[in-house]
Each structure stands twice: as structure tokens, then as C-alpha cells.
C-alpha atoms as a PDB file:
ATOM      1  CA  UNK A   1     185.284 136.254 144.448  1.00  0.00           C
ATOM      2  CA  UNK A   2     188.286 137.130 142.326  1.00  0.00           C
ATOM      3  CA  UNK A   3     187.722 137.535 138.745  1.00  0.00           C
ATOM      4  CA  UNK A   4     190.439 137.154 135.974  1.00  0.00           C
ATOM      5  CA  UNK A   5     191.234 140.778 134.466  1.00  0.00           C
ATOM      6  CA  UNK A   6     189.175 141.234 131.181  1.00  0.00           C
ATOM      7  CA  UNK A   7     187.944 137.865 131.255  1.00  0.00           C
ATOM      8  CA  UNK A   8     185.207 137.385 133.463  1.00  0.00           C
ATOM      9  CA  UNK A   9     185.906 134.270 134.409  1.00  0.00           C
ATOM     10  CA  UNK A  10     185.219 133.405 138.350  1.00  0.00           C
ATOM     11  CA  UNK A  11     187.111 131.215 140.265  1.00  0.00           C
ATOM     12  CA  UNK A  12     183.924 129.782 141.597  1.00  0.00           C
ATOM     13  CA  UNK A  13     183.461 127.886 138.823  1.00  0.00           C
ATOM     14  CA  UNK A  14     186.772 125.881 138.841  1.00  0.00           C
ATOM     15  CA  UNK A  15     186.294 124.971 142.685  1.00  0.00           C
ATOM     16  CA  UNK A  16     182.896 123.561 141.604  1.00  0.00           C
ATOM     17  CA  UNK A  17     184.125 122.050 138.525  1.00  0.00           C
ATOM     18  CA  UNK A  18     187.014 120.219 141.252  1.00  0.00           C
ATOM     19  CA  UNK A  19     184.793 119.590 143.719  1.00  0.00           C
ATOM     20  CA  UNK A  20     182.299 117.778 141.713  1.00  0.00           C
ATOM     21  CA  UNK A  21     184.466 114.452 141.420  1.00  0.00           C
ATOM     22  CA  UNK A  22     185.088 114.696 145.052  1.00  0.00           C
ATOM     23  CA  UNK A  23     181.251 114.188 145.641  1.00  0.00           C
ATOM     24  CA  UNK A  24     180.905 111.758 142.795  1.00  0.00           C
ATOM     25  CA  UNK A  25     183.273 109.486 144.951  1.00  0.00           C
ATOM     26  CA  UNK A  26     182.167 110.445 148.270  1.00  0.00           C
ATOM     27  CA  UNK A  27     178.397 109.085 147.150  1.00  0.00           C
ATOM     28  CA  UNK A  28     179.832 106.416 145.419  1.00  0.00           C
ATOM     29  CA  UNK A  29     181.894 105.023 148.715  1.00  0.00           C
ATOM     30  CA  UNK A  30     178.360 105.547 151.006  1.00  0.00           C
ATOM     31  CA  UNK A  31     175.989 103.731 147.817  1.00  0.00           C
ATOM     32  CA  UNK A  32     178.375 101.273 148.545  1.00  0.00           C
ATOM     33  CA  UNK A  33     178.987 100.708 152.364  1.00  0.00           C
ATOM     34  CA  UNK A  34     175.064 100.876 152.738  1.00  0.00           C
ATOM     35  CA  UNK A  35     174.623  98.432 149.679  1.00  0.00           C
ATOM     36  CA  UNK A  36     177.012  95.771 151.649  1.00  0.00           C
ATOM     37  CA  UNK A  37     175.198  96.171 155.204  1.00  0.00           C
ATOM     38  CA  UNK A  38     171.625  96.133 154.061  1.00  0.00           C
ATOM     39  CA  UNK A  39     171.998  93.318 150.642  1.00  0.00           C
ATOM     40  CA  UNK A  40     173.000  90.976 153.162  1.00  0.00           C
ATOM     41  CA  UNK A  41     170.178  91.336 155.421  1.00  0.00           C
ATOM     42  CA  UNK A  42     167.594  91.776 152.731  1.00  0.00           C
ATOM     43  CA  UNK A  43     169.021  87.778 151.153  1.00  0.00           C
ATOM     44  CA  UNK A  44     168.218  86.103 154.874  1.00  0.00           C
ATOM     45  CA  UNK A  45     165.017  87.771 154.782  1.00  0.00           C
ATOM     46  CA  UNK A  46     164.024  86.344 150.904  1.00  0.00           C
ATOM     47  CA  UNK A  47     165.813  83.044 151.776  1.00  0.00           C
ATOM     48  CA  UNK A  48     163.333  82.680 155.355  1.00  0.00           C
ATOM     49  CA  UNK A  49     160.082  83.536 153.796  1.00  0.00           C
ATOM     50  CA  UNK A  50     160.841  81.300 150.561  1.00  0.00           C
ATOM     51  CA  UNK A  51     161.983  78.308 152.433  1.00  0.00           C
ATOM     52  CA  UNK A  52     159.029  79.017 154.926  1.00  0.00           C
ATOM     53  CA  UNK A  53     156.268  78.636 151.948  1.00  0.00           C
ATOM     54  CA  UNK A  54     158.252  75.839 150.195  1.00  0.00           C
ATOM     55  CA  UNK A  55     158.157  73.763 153.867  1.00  0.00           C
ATOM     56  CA  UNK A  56     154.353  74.718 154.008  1.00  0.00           C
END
């Protein structure tokens, strides 16, 4: 790790302050590809059983 003469400052803590938004939109993109597959799924289900107990 290189450190900034008389400073102290590491570089680390840029490429974690960078990589940070990277992540943010990386989670953000797979919250919402799961959201789209399973919401879907999870309406039929909620739309069968209610319409089952309304028939009944």
C-alpha cells in the first residue's frame, strides 16, 4: 500500500470510497431482477387462494 509522503493518507481508502457506488448499483440491479421474477409469481399465488375462498 502506497502512502502519500507526509500525509498518511492510503490509497486504500479511495479504492473503497470508488468502489462503494459500484456495489450500491450492482445490489441495486440484482434487488431488482429478483423483485421482477418472484412479484409476479407471488400475485398468481394471492390472486388463486383469494378467488379460491371467494368461490367457496
Amino acid at each position: 500500500m502506497e502512502r502519500l509522503e507526509g500525509q498518511g493518507i492510503s490509497f486504500a481508502a479511495e479504492a473503497t470510497f470508488f468502489s462503494e457506488p459500484i456495489a450500491d448499483l450492482v445490489a441495486a440491479a440484482v434487488t431488482t431482477v429478483l423483485f421482477l421474477r418472484t412479484f409476479p409469481g407471488i400475485l398468481r399465488d394471492c390472486v388463486r387462494t383469494h378467488s379460491a375462498v371467494r368461490a367457496a
